[in-house]
C-alpha atoms as a PDB file:
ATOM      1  CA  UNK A   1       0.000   0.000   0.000  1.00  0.00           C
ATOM      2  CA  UNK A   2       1.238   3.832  -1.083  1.00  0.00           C
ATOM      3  CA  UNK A   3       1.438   5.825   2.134  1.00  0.00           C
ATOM      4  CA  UNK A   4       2.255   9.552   2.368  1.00  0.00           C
ATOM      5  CA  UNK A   5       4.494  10.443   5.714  1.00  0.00           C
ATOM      6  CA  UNK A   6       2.821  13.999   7.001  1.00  0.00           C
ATOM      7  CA  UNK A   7       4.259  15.913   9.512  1.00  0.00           C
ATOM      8  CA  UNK A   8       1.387  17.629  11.055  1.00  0.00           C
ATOM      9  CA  UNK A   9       0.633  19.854  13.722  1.00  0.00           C
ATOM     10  CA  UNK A  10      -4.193  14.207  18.195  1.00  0.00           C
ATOM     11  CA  UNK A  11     -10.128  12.121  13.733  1.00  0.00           C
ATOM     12  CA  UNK A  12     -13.366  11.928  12.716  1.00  0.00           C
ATOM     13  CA  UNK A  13     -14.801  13.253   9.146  1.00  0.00           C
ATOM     14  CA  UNK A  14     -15.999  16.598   8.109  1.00  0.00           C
ATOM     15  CA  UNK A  15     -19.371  16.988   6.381  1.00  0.00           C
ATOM     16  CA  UNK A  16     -20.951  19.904   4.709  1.00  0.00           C
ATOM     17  CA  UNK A  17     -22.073  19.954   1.417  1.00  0.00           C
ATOM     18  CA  UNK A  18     -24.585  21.641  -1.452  1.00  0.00           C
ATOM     19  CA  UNK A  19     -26.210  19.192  -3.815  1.00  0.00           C
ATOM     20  CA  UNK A  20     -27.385  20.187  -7.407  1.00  0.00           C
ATOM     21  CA  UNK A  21     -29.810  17.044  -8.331  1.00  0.00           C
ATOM     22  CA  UNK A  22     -28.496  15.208 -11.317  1.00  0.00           C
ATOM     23  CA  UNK A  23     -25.438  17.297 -11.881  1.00  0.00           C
ATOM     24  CA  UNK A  24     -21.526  15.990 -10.981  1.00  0.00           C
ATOM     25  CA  UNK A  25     -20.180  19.108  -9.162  1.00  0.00           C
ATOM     26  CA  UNK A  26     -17.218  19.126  -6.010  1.00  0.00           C
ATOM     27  CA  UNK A  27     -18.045  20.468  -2.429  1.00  0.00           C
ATOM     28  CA  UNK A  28     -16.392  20.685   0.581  1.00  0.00           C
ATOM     29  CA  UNK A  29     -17.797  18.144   3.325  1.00  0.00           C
ATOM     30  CA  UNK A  30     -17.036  19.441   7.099  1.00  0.00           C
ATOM     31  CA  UNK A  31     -17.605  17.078  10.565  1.00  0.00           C
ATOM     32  CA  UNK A  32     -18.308  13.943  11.699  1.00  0.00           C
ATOM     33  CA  UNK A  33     -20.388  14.099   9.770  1.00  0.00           C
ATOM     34  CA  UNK A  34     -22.384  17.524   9.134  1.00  0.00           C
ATOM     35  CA  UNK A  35     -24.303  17.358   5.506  1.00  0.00           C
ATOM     36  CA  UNK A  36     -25.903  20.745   4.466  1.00  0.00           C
ATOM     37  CA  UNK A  37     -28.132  19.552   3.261  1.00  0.00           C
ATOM     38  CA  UNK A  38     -28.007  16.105   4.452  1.00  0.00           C
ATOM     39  CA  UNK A  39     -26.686  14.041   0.904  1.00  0.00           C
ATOM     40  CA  UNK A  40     -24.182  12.208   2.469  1.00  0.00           C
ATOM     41  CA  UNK A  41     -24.802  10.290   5.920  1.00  0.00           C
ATOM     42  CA  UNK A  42     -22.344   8.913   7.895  1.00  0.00           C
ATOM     43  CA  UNK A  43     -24.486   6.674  10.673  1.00  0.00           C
ATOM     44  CA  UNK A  44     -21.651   4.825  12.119  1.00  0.00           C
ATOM     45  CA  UNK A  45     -17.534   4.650  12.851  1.00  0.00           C
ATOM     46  CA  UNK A  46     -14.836   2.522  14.137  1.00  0.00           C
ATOM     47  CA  UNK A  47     -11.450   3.463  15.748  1.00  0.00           C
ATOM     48  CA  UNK A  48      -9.068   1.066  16.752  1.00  0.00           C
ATOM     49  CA  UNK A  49      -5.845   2.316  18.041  1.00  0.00           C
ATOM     50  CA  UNK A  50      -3.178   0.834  19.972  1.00  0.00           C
ATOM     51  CA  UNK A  51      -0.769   2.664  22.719  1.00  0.00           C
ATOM     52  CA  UNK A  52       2.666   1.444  22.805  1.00  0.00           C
ATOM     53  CA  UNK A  53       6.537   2.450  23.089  1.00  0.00           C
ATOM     54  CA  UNK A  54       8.431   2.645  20.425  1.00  0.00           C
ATOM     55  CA  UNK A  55      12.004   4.020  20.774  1.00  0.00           C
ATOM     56  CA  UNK A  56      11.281   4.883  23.839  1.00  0.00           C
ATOM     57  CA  UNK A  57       7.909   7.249  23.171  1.00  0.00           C
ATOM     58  CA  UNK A  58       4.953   6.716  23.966  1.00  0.00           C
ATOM     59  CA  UNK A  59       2.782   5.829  19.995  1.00  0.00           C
ATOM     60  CA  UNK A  60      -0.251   5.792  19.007  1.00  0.00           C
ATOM     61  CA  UNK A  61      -1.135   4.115  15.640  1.00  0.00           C
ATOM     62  CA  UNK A  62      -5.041   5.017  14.534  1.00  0.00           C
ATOM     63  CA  UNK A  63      -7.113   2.437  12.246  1.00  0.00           C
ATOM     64  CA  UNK A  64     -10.417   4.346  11.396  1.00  0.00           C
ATOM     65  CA  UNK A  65     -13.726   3.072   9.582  1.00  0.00           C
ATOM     66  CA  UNK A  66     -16.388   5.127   8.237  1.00  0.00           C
ATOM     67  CA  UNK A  67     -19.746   3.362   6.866  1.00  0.00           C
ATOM     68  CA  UNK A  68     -21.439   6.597   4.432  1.00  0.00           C
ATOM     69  CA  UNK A  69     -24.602   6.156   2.623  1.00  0.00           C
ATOM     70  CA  UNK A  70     -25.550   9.045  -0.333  1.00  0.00           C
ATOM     71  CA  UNK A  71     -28.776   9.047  -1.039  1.00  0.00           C
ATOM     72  CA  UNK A  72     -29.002  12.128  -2.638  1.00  0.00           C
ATOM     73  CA  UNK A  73     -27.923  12.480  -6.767  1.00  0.00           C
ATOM     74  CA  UNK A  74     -23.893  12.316  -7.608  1.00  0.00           C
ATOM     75  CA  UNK A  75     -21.367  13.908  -6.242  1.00  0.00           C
ATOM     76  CA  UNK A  76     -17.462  14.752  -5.826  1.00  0.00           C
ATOM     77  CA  UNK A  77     -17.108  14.840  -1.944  1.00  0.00           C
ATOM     78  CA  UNK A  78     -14.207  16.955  -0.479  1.00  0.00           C
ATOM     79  CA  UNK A  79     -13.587  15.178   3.309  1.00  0.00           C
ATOM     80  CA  UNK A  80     -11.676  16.833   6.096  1.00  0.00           C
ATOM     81  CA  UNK A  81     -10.081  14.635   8.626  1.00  0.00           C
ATOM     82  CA  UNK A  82      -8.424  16.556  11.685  1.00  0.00           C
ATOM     83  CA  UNK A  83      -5.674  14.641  12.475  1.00  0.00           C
ATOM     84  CA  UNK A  84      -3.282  15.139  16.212  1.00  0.00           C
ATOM     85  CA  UNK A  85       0.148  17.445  15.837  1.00  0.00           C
ATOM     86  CA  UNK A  86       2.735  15.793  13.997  1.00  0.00           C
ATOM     87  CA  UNK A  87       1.457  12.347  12.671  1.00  0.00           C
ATOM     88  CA  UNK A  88       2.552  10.324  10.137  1.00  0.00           C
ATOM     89  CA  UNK A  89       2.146   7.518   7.990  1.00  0.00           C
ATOM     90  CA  UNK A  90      -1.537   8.571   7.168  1.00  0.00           C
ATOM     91  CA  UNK A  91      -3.733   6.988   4.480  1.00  0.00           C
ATOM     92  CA  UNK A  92      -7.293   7.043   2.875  1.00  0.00           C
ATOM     93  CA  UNK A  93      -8.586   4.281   1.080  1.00  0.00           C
ATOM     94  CA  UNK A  94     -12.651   4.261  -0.452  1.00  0.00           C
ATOM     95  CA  UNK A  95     -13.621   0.641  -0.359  1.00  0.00           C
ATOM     96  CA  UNK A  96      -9.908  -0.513  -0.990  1.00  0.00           C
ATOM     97  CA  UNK A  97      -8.941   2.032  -3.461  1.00  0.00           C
ATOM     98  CA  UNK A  98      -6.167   4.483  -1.939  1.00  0.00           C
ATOM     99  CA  UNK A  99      -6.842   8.162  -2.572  1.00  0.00           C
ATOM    100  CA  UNK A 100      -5.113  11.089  -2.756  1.00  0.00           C
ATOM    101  CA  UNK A 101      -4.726  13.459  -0.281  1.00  0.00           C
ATOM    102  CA  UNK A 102      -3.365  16.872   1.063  1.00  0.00           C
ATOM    103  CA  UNK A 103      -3.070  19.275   3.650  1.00  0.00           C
ATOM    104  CA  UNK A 104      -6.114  21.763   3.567  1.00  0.00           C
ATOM    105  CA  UNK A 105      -4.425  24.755   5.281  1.00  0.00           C
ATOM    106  CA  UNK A 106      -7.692  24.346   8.293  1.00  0.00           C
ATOM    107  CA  UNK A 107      -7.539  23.443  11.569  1.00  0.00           C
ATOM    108  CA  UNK A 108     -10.016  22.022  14.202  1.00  0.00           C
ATOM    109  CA  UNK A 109      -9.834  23.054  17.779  1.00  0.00           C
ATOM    110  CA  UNK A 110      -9.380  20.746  20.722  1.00  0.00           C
ATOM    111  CA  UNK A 111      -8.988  21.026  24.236  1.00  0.00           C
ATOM    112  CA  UNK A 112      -5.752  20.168  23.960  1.00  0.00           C
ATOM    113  CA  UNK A 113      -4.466  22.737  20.547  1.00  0.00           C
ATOM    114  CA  UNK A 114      -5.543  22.726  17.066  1.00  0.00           C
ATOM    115  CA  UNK A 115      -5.379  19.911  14.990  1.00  0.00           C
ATOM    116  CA  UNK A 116      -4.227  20.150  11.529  1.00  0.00           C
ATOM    117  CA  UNK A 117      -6.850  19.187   8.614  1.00  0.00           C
ATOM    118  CA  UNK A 118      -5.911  16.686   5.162  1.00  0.00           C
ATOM    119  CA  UNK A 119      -8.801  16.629   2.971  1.00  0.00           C
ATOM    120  CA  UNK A 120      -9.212  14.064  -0.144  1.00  0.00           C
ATOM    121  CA  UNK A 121     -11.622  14.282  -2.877  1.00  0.00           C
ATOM    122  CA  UNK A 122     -14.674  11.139  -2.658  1.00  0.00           C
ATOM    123  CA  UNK A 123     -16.110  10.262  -5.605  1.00  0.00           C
ATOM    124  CA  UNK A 124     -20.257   9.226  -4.559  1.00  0.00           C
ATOM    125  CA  UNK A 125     -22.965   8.278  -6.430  1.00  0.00           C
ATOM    126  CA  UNK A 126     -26.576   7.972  -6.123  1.00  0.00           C
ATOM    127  CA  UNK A 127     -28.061   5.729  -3.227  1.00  0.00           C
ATOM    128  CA  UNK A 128     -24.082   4.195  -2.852  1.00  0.00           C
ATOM    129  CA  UNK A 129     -22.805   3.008   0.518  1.00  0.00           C
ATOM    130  CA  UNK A 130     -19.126   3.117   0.585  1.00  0.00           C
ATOM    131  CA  UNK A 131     -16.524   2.684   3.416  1.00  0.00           C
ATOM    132  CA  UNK A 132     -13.720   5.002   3.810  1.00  0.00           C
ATOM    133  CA  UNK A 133     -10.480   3.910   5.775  1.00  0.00           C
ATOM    134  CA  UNK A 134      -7.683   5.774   7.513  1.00  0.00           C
ATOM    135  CA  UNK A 135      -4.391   4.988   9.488  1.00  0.00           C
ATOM    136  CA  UNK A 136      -2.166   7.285  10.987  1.00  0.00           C
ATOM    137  CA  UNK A 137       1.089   7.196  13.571  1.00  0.00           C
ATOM    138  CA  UNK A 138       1.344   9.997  15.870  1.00  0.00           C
ATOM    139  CA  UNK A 139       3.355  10.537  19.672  1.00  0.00           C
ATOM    140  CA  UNK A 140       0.570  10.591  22.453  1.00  0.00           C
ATOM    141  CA  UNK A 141       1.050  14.124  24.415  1.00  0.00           C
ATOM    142  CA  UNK A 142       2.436  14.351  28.268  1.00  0.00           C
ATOM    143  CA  UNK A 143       0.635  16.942  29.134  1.00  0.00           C
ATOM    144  CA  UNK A 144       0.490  18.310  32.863  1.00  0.00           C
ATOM    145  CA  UNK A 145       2.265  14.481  33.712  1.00  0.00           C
ATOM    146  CA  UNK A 146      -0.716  12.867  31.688  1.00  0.00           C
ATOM    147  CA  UNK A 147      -0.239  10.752  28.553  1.00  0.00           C
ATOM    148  CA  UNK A 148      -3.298  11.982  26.572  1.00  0.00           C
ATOM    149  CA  UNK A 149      -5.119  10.757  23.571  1.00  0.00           C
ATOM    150  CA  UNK A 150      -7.505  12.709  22.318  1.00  0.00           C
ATOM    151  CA  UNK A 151      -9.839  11.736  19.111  1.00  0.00           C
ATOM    152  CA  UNK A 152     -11.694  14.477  17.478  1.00  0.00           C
ATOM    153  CA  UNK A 153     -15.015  13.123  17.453  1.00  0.00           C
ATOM    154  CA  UNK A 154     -17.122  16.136  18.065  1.00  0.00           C
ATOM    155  CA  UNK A 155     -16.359  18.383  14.904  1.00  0.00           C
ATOM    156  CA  UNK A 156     -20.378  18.516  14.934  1.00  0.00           C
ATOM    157  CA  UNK A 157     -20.467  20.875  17.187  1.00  0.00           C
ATOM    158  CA  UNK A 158     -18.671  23.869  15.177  1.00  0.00           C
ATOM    159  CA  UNK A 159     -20.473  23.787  11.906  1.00  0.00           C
ATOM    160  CA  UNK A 160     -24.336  24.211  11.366  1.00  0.00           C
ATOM    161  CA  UNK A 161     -25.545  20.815  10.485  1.00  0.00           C
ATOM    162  CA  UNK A 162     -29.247  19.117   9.786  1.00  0.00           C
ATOM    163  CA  UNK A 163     -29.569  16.879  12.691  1.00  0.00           C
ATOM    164  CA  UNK A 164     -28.030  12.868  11.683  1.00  0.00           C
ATOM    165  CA  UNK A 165     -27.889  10.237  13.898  1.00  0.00           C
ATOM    166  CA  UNK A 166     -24.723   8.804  14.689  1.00  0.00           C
ATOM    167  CA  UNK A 167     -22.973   6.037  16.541  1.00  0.00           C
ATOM    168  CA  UNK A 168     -18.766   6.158  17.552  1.00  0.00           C
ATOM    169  CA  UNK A 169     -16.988   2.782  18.547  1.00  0.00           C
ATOM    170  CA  UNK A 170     -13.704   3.368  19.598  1.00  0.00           C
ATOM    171  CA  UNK A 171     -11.323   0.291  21.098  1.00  0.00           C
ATOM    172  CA  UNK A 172      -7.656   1.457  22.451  1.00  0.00           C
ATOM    173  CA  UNK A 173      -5.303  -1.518  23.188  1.00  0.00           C
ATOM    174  CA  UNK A 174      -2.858  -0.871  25.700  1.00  0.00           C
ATOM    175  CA  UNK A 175       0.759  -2.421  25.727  1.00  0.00           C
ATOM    176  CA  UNK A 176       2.287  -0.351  28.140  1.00  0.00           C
ATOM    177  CA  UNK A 177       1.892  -0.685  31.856  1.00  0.00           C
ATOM    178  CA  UNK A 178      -0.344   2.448  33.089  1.00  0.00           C
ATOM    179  CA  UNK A 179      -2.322   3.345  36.133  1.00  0.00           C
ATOM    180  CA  UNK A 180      -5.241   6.507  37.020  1.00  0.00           C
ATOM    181  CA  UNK A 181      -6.544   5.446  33.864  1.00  0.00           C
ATOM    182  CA  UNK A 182      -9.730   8.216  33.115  1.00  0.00           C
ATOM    183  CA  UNK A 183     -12.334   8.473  30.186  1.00  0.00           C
ATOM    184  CA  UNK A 184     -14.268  11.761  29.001  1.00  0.00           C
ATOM    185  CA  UNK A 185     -16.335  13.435  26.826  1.00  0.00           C
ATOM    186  CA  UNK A 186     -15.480  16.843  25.708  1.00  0.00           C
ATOM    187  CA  UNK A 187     -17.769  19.808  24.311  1.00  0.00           C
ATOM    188  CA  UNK A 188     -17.915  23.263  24.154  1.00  0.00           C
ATOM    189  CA  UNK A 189     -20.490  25.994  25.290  1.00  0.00           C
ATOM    190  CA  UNK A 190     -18.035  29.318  26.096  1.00  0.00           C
ATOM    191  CA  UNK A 191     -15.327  27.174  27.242  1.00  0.00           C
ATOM    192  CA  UNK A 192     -14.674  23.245  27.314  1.00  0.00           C
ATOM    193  CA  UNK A 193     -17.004  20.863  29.108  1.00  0.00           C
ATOM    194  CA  UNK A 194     -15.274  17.813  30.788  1.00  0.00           C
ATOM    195  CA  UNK A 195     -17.432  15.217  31.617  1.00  0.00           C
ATOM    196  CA  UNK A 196     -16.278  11.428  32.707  1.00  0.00           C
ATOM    197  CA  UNK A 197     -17.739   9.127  30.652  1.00  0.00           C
ATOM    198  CA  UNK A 198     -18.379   5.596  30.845  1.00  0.00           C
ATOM    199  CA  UNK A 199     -16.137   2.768  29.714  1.00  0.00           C
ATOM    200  CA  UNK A 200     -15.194  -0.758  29.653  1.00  0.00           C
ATOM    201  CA  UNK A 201     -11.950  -2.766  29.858  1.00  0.00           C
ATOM    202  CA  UNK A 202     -11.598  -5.813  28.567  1.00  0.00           C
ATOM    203  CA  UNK A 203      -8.542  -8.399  28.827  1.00  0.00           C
ATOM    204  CA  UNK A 204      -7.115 -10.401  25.775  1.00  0.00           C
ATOM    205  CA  UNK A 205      -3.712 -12.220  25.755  1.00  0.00           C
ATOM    206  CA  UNK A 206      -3.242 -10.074  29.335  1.00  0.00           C
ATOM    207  CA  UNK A 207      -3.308  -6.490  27.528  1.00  0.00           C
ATOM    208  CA  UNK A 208      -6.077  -4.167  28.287  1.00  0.00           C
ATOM    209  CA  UNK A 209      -8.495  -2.957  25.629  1.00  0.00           C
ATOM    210  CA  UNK A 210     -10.285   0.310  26.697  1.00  0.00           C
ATOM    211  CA  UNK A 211     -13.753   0.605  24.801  1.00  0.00           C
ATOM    212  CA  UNK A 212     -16.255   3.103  24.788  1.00  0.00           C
ATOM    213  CA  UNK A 213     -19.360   3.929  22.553  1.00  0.00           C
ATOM    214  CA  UNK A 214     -21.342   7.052  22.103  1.00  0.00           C
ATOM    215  CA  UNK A 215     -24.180   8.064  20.496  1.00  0.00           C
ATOM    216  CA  UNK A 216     -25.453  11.942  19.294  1.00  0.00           C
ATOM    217  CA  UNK A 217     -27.912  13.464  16.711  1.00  0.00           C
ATOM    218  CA  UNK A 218     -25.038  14.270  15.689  1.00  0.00           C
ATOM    219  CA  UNK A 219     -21.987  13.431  17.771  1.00  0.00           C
ATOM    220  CA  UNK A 220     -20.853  16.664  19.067  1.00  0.00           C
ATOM    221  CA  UNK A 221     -18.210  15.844  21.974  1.00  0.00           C
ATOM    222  CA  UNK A 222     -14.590  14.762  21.296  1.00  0.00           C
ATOM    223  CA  UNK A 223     -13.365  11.519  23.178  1.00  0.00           C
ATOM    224  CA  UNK A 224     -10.356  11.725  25.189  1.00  0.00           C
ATOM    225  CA  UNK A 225      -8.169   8.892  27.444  1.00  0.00           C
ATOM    226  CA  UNK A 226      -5.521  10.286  30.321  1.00  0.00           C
ATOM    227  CA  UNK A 227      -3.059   7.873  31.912  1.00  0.00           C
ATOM    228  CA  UNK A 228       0.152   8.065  33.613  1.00  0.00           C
ATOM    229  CA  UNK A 229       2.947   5.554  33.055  1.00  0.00           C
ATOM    230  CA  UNK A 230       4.496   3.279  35.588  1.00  0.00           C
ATOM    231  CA  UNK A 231       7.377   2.623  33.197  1.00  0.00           C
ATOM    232  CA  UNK A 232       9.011   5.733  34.736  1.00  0.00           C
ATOM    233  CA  UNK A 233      11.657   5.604  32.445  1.00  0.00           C
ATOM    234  CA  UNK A 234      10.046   4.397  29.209  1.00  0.00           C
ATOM    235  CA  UNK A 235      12.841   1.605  28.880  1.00  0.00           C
ATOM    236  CA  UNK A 236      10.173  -1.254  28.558  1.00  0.00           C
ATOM    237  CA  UNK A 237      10.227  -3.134  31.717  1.00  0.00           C
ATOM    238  CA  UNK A 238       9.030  -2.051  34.944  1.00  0.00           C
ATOM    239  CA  UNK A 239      11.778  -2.816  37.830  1.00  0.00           C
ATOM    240  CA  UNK A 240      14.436  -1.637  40.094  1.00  0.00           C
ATOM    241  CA  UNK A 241      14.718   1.756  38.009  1.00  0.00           C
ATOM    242  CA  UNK A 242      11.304   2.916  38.413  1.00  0.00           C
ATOM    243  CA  UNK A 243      11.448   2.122  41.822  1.00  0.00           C
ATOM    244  CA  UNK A 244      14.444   4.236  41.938  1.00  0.00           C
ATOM    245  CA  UNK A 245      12.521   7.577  40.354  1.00  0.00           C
ATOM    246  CA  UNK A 246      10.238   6.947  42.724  1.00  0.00           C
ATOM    247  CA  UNK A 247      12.498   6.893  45.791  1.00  0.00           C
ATOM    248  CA  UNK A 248      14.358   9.345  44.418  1.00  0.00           C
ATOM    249  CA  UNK A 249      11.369  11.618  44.741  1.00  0.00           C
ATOM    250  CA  UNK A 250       9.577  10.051  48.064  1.00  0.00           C
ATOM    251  CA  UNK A 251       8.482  12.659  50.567  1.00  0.00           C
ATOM    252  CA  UNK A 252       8.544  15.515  47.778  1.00  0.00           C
ATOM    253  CA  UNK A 253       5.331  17.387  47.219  1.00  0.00           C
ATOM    254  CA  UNK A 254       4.915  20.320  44.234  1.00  0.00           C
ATOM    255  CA  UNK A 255       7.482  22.936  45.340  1.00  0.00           C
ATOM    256  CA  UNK A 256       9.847  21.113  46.780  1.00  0.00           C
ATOM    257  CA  UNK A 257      12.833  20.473  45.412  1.00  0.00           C
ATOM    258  CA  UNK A 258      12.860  16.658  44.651  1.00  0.00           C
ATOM    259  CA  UNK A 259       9.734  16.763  43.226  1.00  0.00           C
ATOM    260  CA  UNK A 260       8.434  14.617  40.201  1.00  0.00           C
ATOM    261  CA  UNK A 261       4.834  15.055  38.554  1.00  0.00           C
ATOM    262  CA  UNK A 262       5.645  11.573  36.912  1.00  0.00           C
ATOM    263  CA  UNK A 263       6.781   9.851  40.033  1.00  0.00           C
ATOM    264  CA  UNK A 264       2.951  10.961  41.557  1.00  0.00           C
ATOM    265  CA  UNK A 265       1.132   7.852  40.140  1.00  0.00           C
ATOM    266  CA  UNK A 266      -1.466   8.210  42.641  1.00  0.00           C
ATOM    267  CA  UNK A 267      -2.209  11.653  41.819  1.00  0.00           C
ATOM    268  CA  UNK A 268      -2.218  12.836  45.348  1.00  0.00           C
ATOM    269  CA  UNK A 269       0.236  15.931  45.144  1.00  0.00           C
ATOM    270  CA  UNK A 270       2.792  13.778  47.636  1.00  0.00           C
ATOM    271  CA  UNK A 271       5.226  10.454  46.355  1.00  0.00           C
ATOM    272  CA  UNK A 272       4.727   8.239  49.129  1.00  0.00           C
ATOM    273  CA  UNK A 273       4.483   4.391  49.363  1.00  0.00           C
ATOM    274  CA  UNK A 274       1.384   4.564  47.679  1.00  0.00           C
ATOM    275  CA  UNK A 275       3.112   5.293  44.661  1.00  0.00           C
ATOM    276  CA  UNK A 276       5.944   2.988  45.387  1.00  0.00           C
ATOM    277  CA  UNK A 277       3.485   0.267  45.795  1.00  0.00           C
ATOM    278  CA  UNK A 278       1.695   1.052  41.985  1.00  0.00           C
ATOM    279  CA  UNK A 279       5.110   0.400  40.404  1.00  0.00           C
ATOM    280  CA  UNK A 280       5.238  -2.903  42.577  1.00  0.00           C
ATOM    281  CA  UNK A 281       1.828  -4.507  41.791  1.00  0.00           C
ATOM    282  CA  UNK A 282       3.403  -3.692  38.125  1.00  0.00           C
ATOM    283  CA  UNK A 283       7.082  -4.781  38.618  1.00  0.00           C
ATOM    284  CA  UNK A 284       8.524  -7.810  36.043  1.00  0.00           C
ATOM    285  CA  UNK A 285       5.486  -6.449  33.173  1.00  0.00           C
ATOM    286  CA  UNK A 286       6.867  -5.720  29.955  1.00  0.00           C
ATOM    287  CA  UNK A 287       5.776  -2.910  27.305  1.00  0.00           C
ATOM    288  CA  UNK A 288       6.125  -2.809  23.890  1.00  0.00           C
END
């Protein structure tokens, strides 16, 4: 498979569109997704991404599926797909076929910075379902000691759109060893909304998959997954070394001179044995 390496400045699609019945024409398509008016539909979506080092950093690598249904005359769709700061590796494909794409020059806000856009011209026809799939490789943040994934699944939310109904499965494996694991939903109404949101965890072949599902008419909250690390030292293993951040820091608390945000796996503003005793339950696991 051709793949494009982007450097980009954390992924759902972007819907808006003008329909002349009968006629081939190109429009721009904005959100996940928001038709104007509503000639392309996009009722249900799949991410699967999986959190593991490589190099020593922290990766994320991003499978998306999109199920879109026109029901509405022919068209050439222009998607927009906000994608996290510098990512790479990114694809399309439209029911196998790889298509072309480029950076649009747009970004889309997030709680967390703007997200750069690539947009790719979709040819649709009449009453055609038709899958579109994208991949893409890109460092997950540490931001404020939190590893943070963020998927842009609320683009909804800043373009006028005719009401669709929508459903978001997203499954995150994850091969590191983590702890203070926490799930939200994130809007916007004159500043962002947290809100925890509900989530699963399931074990296979002893790693963790993380699932969630949402539903919105349309989706209009981005999805977003905090964690810290107990690999303290991103070197694969958790053992003596981690312990040894830890002690290192034990007794510290912010402003004091020993302290370490990282070495605070409790998240309790002090390193005590409480945070000796996370890297314990965890010691002799391996990351990858």
């Amino acid at each position: 498979m051709e793949r494009k390496e982007a450097s980009l400045i954390t992924i759902s699609l972007l819907l808006t569109l003008l329909l002349v019945p009968l006629f081939e024409f190109s429009v721009p398509v904005e959100a996940n997704p928001i038709p104007w008016p509503p000639t392309v539909t996009m009722p249900e979506e799949h991410i699967n991404a999986t959190a593991s080092l490589v190099d020593g950093f922290l990766q994320a690598e991003v499978y998306g599926e999109y199920s879109f249904v026109s029901p509405w005359g022919t068209a050439n769709v222009t998607m927009y797909y906000p994608v996290p700061p510098n990512s790479s590796a990114f694809t399309v494909e439209m029911d196998g076929a790889v298509l072309n794409w480029s950076d649009s020059g747009w970004t889309y806000p997030t709680v967390i910075g703007d997200f750069p856009m690539v947009h790719w011209v979709t040819p649709v026809f009449f009453e055609m379902p038709f899958t579109i799939k994208t991949y893409y490789e890109h460092p997950i943040p540490l931001i404020d000691g939190n590893y943070t994934f963020l998927y842009a699944m609320g683009s909804a939310r800043f373009f006028p759109t005719e009401p669709t109904y929508q459903e978001a499965y997203i499954r995150i494996r994850m091969k590191v060893s983590y702890t203070n694991l926490h799930v939200y939903t994130i809007g916007f109404d004159n500043g962002w909304i947290w809100k925890p949101a509900n989530f699963t965890i399931i074990k296979e072949d002893d790693t963790d998959i993380i699932t969630f599902n949402a539903t919105g008419t349309p989706l209009e909250e981005d999805f977003m997954l905090t964690f810290r690390m107990v690999d303290l030292n991103l070197d694969g293993k958790v053992d003596g070394r981690d312990i040894a951040v830890v002690a290192q820091a034990f007794a510290s608390y912010p402003t004091h001179p020993r302290w370490n945000l990282l070495a605070d796996l409790s998240q309790d503003d002090k390193i005590d044995g409480k945070d000796i005793a996370i890297v314990a339950k965890n010691f002799g696991t391996h990351n990858s």
